[in-house]
C-alpha atoms as a PDB file:
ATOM      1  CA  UNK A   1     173.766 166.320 150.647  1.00  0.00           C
ATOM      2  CA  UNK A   2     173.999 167.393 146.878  1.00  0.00           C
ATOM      3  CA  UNK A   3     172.063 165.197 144.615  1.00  0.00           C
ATOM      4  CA  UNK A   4     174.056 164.275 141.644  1.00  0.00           C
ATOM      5  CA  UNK A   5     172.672 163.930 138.042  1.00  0.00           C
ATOM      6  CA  UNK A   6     172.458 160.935 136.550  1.00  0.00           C
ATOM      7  CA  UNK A   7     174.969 160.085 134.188  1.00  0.00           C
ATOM      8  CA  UNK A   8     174.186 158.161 131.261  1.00  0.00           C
ATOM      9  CA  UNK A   9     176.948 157.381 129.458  1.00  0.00           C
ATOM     10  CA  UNK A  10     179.875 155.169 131.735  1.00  0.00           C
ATOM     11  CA  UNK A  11     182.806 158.211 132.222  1.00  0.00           C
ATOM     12  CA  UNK A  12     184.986 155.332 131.942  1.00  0.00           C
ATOM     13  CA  UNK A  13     184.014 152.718 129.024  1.00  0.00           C
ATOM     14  CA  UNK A  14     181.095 155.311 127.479  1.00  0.00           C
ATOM     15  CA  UNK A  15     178.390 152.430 127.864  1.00  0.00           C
ATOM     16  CA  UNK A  16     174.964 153.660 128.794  1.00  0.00           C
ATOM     17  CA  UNK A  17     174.408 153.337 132.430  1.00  0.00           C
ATOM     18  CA  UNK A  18     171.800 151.453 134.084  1.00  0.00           C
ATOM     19  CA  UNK A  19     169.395 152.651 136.954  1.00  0.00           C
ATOM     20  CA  UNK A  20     169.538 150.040 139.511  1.00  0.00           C
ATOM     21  CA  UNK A  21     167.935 151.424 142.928  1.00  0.00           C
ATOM     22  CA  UNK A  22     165.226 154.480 143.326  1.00  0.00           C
ATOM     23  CA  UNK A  23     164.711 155.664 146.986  1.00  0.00           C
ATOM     24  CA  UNK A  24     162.323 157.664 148.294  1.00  0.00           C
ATOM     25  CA  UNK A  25     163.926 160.157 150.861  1.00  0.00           C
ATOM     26  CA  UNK A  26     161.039 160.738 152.774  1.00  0.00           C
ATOM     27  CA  UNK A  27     159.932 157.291 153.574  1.00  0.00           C
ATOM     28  CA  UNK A  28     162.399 155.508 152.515  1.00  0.00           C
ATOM     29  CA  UNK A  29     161.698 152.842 150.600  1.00  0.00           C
ATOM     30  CA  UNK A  30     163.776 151.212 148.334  1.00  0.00           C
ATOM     31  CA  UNK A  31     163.434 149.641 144.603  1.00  0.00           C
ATOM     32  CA  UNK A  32     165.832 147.644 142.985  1.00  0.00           C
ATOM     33  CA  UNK A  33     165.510 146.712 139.495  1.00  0.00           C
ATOM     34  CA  UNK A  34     166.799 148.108 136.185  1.00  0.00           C
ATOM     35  CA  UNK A  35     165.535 151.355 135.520  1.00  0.00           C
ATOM     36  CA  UNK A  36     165.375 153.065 131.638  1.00  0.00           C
ATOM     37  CA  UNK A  37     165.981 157.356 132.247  1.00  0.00           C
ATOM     38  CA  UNK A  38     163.831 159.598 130.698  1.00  0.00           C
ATOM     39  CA  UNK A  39     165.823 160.369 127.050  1.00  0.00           C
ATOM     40  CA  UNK A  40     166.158 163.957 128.262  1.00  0.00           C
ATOM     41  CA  UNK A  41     168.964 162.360 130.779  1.00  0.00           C
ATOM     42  CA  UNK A  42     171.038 162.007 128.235  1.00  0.00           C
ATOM     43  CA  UNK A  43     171.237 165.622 127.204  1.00  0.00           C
ATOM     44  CA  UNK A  44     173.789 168.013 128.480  1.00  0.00           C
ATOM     45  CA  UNK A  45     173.211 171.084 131.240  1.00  0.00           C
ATOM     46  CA  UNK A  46     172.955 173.691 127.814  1.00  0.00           C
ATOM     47  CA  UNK A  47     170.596 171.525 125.911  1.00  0.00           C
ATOM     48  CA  UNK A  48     168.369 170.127 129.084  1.00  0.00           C
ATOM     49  CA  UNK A  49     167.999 174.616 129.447  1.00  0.00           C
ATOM     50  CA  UNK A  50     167.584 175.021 125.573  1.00  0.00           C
ATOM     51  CA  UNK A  51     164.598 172.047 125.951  1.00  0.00           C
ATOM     52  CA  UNK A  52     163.400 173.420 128.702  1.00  0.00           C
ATOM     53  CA  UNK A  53     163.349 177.114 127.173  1.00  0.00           C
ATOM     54  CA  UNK A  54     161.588 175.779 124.436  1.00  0.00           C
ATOM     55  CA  UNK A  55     158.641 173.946 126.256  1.00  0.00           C
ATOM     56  CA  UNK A  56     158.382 177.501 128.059  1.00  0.00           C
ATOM     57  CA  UNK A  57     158.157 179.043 124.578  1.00  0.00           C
ATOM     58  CA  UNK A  58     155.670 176.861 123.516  1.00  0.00           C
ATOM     59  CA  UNK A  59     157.807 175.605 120.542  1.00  0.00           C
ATOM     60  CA  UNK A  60     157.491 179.047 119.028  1.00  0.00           C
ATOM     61  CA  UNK A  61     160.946 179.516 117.462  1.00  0.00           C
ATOM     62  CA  UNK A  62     160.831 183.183 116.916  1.00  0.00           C
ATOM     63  CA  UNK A  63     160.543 183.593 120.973  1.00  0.00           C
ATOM     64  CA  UNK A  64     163.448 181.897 121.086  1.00  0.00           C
ATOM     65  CA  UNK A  65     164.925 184.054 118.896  1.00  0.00           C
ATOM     66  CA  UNK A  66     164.191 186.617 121.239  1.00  0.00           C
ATOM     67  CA  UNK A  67     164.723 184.949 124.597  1.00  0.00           C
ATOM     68  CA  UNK A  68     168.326 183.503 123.420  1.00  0.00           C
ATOM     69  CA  UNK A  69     169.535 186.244 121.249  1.00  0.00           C
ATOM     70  CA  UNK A  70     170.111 184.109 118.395  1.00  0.00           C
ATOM     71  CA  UNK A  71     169.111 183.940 114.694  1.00  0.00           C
ATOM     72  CA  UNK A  72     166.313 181.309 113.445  1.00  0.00           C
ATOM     73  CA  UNK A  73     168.966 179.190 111.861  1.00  0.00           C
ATOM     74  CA  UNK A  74     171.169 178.758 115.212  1.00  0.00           C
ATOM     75  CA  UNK A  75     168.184 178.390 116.825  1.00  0.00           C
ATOM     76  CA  UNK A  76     167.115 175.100 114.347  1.00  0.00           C
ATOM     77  CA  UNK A  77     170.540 174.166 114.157  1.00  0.00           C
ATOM     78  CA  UNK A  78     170.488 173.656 118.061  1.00  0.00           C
ATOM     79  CA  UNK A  79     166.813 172.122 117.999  1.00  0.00           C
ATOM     80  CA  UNK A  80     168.324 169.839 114.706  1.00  0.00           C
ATOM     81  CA  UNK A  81     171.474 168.639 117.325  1.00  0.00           C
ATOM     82  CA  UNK A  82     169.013 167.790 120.177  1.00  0.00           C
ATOM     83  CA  UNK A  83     166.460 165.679 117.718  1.00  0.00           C
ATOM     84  CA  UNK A  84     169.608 163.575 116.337  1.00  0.00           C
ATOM     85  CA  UNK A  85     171.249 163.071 119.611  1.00  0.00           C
ATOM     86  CA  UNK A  86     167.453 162.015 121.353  1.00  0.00           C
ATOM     87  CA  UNK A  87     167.744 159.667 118.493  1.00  0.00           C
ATOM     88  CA  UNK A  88     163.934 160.796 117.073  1.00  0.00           C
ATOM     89  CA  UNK A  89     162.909 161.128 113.541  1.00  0.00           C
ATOM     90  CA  UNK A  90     161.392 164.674 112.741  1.00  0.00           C
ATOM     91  CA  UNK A  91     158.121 165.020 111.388  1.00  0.00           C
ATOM     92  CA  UNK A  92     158.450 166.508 108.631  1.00  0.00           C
ATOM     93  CA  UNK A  93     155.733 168.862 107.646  1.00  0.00           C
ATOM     94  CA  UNK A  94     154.406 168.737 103.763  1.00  0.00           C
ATOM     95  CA  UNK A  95     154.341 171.706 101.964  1.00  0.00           C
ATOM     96  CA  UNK A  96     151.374 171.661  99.960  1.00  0.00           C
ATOM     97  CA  UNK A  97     148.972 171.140 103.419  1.00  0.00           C
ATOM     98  CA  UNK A  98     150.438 174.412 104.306  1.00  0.00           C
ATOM     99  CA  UNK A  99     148.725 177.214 104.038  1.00  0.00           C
ATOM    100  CA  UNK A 100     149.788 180.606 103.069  1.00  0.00           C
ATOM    101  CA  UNK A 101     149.209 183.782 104.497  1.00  0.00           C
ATOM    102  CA  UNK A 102     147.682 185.267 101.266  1.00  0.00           C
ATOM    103  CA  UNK A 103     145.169 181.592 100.981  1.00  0.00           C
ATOM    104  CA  UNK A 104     144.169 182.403 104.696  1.00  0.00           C
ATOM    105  CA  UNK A 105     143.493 186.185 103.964  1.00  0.00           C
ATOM    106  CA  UNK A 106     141.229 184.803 100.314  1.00  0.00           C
ATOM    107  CA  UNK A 107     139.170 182.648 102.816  1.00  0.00           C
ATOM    108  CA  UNK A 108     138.226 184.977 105.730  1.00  0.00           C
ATOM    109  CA  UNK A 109     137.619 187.046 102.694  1.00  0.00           C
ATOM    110  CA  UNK A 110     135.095 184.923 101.326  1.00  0.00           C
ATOM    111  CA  UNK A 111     133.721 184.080 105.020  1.00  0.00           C
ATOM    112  CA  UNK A 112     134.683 180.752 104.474  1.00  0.00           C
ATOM    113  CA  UNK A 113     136.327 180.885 108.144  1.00  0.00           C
ATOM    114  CA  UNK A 114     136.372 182.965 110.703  1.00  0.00           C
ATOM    115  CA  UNK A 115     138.473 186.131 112.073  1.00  0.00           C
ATOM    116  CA  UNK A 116     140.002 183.866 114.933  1.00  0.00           C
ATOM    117  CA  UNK A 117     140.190 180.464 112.629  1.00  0.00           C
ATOM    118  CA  UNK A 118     142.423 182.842 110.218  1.00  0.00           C
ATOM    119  CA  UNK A 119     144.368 184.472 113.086  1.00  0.00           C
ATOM    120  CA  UNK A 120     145.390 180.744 114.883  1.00  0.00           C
ATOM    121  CA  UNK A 121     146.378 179.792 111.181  1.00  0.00           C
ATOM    122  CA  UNK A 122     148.763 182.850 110.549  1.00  0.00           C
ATOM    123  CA  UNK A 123     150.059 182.308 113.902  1.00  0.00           C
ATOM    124  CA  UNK A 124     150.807 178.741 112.833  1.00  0.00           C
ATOM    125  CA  UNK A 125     152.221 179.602 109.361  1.00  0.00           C
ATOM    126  CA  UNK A 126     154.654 181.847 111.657  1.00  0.00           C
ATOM    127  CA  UNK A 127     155.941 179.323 113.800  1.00  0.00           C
END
C-alpha cells in the first residue's frame, strides 16, 4: 500500500491539519492523541528536495549553485521563500564581526593564527 504524505493544510477549508493516530506497522501499536508535524511537513515536494539538497551541501550556497544550476541570487531567493513560509526569523549576520579575506591574510601574516585557522575562515567568508 502507498503511504501518503501528510497534508498540512485542510484541501478543503485550508486549516492546518491535526495528527491524530501514529501506528507502528511492524507491531502494531497504536497512539491516539494530537500530534504537531515536523515544520518541514508543511513544505512542498520542490522545497522538501531544495532543503534536503541543502543539508547535503552543508549550507554552502555556492554548491548549490553548482548542484542546481542556478545563480546565488535564485538560489537565496528560494532559501528566503522557505525561511518565510517555515515562519523563522533569519539570523542575521553583522557586518563588522566579519572578517575579510585581506584581515585574515594580515593575521596569518603576522602569525597571529594559523595556516588552517585562516583557511576555515576564508572558507567561511565564502559561504
Amino acid at each position: 500500500m502507498k503511504k501518503l504524505k501528510c497534508l498540512p493544510l485542510c484541501p478543503v477549508c485550508d486549516s492546518i491539519m491535526e495528527v491524530k493516530v501514529l501506528e507502528c506497522p511492524s507491531c502494531e501499536v497504536r497512539l491516539e492523541g494530537s500530534f504537531t508535524p515536523s515544520p518541514l511537513k508543511y513544505l512542498g515536494e520542490k522545497e522538501e528536495e531544495f532543503v534536503m539538497l541543502f543539508l547535503q551541501a552543508r549550507g554552502n550556497i555556492k554548491e548549490m549553485e553548482r548542484l542546481l544550476g542556478i545563480s546565488y541570487p535564485t538560489v537565496r531567493s528560494k532559501l528566503e521563500a522557505i525561511i518565510e513560509k517555515l515562519g523563522l526569523t533569519p539570523i542575521e549576520v553583522d557586518e563588522e564581526e566579519r572578517i575579510s579575506r585581506v584581515e585574515i591574510l594580515k593575521k596569518l601574516e603576522k602569525g597571529e593564527i594559523s595556516s588552517r585557522v585562516a583557511a576555515d575562515l576564508i572558507k567561511k567568508e565564502r559561504s
